[in-house]
C-alpha atoms as a PDB file:
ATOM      1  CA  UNK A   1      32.405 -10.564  29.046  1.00  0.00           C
ATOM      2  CA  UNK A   2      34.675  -9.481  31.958  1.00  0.00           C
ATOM      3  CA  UNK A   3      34.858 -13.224  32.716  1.00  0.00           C
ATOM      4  CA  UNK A   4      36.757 -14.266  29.520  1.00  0.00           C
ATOM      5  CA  UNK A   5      39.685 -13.314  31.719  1.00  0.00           C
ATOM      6  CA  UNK A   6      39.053 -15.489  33.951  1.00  0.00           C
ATOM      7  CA  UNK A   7      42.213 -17.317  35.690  1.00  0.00           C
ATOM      8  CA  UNK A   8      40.514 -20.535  36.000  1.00  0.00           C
ATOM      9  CA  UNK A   9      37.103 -22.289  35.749  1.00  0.00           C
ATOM     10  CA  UNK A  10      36.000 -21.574  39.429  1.00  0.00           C
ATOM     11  CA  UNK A  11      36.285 -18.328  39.183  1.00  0.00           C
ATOM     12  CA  UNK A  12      34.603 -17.888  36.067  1.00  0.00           C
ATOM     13  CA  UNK A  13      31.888 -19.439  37.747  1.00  0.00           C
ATOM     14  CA  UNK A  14      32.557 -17.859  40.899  1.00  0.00           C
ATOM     15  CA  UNK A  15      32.581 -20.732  42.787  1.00  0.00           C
ATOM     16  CA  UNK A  16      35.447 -21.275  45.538  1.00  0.00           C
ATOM     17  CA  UNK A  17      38.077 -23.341  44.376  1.00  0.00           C
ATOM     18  CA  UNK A  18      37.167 -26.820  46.118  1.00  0.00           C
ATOM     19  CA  UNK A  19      36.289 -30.640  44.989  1.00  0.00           C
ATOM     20  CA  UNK A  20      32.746 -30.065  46.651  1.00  0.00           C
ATOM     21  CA  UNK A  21      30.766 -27.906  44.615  1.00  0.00           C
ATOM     22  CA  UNK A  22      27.034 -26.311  43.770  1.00  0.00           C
ATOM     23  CA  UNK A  23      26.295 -27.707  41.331  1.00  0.00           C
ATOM     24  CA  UNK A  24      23.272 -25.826  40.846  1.00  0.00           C
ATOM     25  CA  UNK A  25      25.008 -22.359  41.218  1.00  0.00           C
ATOM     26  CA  UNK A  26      27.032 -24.261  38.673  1.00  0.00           C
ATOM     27  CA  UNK A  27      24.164 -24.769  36.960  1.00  0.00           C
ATOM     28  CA  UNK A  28      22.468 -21.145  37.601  1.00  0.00           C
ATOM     29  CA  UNK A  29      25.950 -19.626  36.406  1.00  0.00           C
ATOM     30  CA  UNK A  30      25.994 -21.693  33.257  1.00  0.00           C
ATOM     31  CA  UNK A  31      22.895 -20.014  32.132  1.00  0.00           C
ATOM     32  CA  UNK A  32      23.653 -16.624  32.839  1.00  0.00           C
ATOM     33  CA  UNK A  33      27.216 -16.702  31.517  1.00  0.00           C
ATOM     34  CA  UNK A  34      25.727 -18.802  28.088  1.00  0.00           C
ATOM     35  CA  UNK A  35      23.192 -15.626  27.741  1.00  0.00           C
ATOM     36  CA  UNK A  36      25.838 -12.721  27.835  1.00  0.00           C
ATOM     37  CA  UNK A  37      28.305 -14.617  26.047  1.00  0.00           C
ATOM     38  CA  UNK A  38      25.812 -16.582  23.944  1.00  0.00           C
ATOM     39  CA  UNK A  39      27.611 -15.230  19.720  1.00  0.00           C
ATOM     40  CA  UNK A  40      23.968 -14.788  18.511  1.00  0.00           C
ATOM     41  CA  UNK A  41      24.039 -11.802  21.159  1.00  0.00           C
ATOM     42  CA  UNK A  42      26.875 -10.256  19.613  1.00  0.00           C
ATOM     43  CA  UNK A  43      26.113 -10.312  15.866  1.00  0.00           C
ATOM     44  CA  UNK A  44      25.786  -6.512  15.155  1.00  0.00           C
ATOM     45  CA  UNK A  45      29.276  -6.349  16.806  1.00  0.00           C
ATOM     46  CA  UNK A  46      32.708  -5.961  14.786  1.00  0.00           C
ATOM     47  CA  UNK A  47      34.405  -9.405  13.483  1.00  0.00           C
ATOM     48  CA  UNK A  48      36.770  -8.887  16.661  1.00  0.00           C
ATOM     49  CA  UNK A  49      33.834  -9.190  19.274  1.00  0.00           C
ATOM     50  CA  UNK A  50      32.399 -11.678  17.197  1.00  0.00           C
ATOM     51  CA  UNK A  51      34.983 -13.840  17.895  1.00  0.00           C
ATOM     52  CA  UNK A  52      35.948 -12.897  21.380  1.00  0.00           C
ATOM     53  CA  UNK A  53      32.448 -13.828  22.488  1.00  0.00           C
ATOM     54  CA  UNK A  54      33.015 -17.374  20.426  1.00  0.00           C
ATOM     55  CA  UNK A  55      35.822 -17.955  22.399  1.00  0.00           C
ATOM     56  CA  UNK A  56      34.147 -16.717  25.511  1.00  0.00           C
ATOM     57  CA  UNK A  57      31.042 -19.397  24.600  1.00  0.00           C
ATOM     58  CA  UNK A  58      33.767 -22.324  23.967  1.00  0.00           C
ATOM     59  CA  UNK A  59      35.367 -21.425  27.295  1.00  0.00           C
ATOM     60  CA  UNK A  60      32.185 -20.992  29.102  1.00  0.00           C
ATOM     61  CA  UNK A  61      30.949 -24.864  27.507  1.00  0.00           C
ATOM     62  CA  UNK A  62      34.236 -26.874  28.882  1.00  0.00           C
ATOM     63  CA  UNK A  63      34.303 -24.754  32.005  1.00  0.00           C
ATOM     64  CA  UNK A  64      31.015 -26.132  32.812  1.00  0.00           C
ATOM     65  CA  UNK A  65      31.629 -29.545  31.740  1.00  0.00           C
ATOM     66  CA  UNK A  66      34.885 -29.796  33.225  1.00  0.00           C
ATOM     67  CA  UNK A  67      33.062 -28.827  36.929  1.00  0.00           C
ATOM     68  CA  UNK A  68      30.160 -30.648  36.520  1.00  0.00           C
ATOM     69  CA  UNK A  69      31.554 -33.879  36.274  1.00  0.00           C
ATOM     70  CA  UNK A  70      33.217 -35.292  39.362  1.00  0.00           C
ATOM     71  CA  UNK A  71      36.695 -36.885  37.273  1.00  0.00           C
ATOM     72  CA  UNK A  72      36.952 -34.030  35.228  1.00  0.00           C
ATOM     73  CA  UNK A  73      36.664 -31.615  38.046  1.00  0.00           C
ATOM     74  CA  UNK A  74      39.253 -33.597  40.258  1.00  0.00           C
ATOM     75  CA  UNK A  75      41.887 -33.587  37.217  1.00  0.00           C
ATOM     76  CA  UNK A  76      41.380 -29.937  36.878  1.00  0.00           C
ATOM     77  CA  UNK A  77      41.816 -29.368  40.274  1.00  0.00           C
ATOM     78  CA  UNK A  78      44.593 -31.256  40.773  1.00  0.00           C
ATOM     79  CA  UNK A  79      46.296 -29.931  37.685  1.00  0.00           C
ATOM     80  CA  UNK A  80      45.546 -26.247  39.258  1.00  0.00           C
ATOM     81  CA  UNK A  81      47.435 -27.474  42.066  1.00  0.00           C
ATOM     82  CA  UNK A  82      50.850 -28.846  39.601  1.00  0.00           C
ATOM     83  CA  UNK A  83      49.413 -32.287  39.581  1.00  0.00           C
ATOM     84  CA  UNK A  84      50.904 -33.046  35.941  1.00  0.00           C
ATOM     85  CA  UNK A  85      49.119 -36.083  34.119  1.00  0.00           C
ATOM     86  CA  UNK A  86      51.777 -38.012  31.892  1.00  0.00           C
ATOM     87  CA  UNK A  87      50.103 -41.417  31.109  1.00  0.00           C
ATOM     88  CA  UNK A  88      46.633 -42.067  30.646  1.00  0.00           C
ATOM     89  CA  UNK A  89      46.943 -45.774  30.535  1.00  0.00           C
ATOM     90  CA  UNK A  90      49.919 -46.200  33.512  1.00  0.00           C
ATOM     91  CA  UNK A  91      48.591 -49.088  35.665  1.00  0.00           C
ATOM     92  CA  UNK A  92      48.320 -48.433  39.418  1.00  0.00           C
ATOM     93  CA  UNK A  93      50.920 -50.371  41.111  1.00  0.00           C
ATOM     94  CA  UNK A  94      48.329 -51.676  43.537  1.00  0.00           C
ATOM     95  CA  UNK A  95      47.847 -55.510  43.235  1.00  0.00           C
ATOM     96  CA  UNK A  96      44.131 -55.611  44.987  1.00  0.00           C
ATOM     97  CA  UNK A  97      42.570 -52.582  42.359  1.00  0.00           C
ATOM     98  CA  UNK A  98      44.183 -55.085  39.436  1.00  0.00           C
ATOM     99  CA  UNK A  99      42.571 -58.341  40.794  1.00  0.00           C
ATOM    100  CA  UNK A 100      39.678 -56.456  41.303  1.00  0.00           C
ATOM    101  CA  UNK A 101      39.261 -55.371  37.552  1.00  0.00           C
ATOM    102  CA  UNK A 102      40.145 -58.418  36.441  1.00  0.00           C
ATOM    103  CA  UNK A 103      37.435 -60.262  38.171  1.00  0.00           C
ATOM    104  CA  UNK A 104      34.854 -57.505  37.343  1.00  0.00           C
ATOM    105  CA  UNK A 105      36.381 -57.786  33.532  1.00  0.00           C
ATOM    106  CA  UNK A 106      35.728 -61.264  33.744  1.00  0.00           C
ATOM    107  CA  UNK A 107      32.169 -60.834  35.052  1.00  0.00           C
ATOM    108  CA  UNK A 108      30.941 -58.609  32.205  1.00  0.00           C
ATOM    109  CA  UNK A 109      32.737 -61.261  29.626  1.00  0.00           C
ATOM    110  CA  UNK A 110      30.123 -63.687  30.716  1.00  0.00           C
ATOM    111  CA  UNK A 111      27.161 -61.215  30.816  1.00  0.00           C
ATOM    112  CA  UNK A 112      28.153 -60.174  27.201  1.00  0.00           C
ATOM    113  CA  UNK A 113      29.046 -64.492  26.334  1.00  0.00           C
ATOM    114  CA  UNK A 114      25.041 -64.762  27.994  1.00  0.00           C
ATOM    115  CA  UNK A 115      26.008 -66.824  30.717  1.00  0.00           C
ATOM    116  CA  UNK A 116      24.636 -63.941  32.802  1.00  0.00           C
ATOM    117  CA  UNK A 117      21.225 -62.293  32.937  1.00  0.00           C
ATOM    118  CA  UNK A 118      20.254 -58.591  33.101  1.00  0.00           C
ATOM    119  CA  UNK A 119      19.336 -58.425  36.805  1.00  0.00           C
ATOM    120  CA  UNK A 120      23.224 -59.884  37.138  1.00  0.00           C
ATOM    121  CA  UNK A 121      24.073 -56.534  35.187  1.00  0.00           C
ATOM    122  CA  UNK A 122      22.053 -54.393  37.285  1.00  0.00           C
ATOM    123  CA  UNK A 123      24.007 -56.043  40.088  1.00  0.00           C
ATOM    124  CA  UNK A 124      27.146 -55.179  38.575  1.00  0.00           C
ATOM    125  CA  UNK A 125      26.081 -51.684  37.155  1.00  0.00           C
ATOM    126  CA  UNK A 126      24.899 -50.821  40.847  1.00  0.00           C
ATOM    127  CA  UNK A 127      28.167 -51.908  42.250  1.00  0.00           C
ATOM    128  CA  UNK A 128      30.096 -49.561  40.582  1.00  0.00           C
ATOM    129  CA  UNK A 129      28.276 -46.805  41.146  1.00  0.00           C
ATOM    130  CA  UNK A 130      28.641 -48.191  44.865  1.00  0.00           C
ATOM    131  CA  UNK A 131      32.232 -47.974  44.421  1.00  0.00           C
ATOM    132  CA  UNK A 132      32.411 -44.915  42.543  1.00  0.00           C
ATOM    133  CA  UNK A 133      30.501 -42.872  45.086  1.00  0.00           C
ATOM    134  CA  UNK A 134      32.706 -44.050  47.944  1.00  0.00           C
ATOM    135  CA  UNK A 135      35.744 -42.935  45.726  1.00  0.00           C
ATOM    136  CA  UNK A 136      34.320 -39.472  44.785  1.00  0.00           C
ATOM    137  CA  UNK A 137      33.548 -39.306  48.848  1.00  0.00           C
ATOM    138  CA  UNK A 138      37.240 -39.994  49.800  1.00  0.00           C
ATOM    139  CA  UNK A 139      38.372 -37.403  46.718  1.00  0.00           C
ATOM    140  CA  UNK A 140      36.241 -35.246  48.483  1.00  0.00           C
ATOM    141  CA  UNK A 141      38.426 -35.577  51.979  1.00  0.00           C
ATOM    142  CA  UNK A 142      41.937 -35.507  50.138  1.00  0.00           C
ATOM    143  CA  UNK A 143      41.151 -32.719  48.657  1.00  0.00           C
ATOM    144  CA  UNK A 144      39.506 -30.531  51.874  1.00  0.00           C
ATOM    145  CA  UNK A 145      43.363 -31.511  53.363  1.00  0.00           C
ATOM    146  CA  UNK A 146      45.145 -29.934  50.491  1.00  0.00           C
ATOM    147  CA  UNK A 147      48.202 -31.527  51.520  1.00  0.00           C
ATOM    148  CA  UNK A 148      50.889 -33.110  49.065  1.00  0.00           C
ATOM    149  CA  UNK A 149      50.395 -36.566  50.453  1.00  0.00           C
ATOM    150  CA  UNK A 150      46.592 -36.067  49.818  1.00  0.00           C
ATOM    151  CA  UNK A 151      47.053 -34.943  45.930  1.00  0.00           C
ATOM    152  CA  UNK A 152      48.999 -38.155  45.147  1.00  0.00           C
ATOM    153  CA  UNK A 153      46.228 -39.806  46.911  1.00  0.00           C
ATOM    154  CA  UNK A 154      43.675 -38.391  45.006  1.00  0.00           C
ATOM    155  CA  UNK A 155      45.583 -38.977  41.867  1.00  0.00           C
ATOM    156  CA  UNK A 156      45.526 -42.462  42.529  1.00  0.00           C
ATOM    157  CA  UNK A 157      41.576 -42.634  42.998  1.00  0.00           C
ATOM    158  CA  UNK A 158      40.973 -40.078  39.727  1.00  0.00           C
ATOM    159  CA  UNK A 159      42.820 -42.942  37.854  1.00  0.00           C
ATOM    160  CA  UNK A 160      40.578 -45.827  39.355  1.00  0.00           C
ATOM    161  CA  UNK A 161      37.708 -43.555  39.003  1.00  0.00           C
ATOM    162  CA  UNK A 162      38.316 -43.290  35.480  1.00  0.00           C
ATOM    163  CA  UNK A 163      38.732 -47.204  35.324  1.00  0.00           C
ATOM    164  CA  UNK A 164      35.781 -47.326  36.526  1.00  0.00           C
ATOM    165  CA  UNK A 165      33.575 -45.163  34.611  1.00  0.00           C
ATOM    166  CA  UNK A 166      35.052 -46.753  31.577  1.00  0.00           C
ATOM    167  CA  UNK A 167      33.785 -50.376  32.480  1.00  0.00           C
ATOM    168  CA  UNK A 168      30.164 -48.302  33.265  1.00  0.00           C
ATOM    169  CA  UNK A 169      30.107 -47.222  29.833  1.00  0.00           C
ATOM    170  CA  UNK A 170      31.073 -50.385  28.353  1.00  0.00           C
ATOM    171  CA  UNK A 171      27.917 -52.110  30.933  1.00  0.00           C
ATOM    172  CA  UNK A 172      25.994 -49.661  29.878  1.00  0.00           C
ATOM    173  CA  UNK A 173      26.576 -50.237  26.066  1.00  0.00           C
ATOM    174  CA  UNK A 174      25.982 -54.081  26.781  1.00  0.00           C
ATOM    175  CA  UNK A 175      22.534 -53.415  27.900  1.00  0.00           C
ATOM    176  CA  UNK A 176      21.576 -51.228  24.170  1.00  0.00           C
END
C-alpha cells in the first residue's frame, strides 16, 4: 500500500500530471490498486492495517472519480496548481455565457410547460454535449500552456462547464 502516500491523485495512479489522460490506464490502475487495497484483503491484519487499507480504499475511490471525470479532474488540477475555488455560485462576468443560459433556461421551461417535444430535447441535450466537448477541448489547450493567464482561463470554462452539466442533468431528469 506504498501508494497511500501518494502526493496527489496522478501519481497514485501513475499517470503524468496533465488535463489529457488514459483513461483506461486510469481504468487498468483502478483495478489493480482496488485489489491490493481492497479491506476484505486485509482482514487477518491488526485493527491498525485494517484501517489504513480503509483509508487507502476511500482514497483510491475519489482518486479515480476525481480523474475520470473531465470537471472534476480540471478543478483538481487547477487546485494542484494554487487555483483556490471560493464561490461555487459566483456568476461569470461575461454578458454572452449569461444570455446564453438564459435562453437555453428558457428553452427547457417550455419543453418541461410541453410546448416542446422530445426530439426538441434531443436537440437541446445534443447541443450541450456539443458545447461541452468544445469546452473540455479548449481546457485541454490551457492547460498543455501551463501559464497563469491560461489557469484563469480554464477557471472560467470549469465554471461554465459545470453550468452546463447541471442544465444536462436537469434535461436529463425531464426526459424520466
Amino acid at each position: 500500500m506504498t501508494g497511500l502516500y501518494a502526493k496527489n491523485y496522478f501519481e497514485l495512479f501513475d499517470l503524468p500530471k496533465s488535463f489529457d489522460i488514459d483513461t483506461t490506464a486510469l481504468r487498468d490502475r483502478y483495478r489493480e490498486l482496488q485489489k491490493t487495497a481492497h479491506p476484505d484483503k486485509h482482514a487477518a491484519a491488526s485493527d491498525q492495517q485494517r484501517r489504513i487499507s480503509v483509508q487507502f480504499a476511500a482514497q483510491i475511490n475519489e482518486a479515480f472519480q476525481t480523474l475520470r471525470e473531465p470537471i472534476a479532474r480540471a478543478r483538481y488540477l487547477l487546485s494542484l496548481h494554487g487555483v483556490v475555488w471560493r464561490d461555487e455560485n459566483k456568476s461569470l462576468n461575461d454578458p454572452d455565457f449569461l444570455m446564453e443560459q438564459m435562453a437555453l433556461r428558457e428553452r427547457l421551461e417550455e419543453l418541461y410547460q410541453g410546448a416542446q417535444t422530445s426530439d426538441d430535447l434531443i436537440g437541446i441535450l445534443d447541443e450541450i454535449e456539443s458545447k461541452m466537448a468544445s469546452m473540455v477541448a479548449h481546457l485541454s489547450r490551457c492547460f498543455e500552456s501551463g501559464s497563469e493567464a491560461d489557469f484563469r482561463e480554464a477557471q472560467i470554462i470549469v465554471q461554465k462547464l459545470q453550468f452546463f452539466s447541471r442544465v444536462r442533468e436537469e434535461a436529463e431528469e425531464a426526459t424520466l
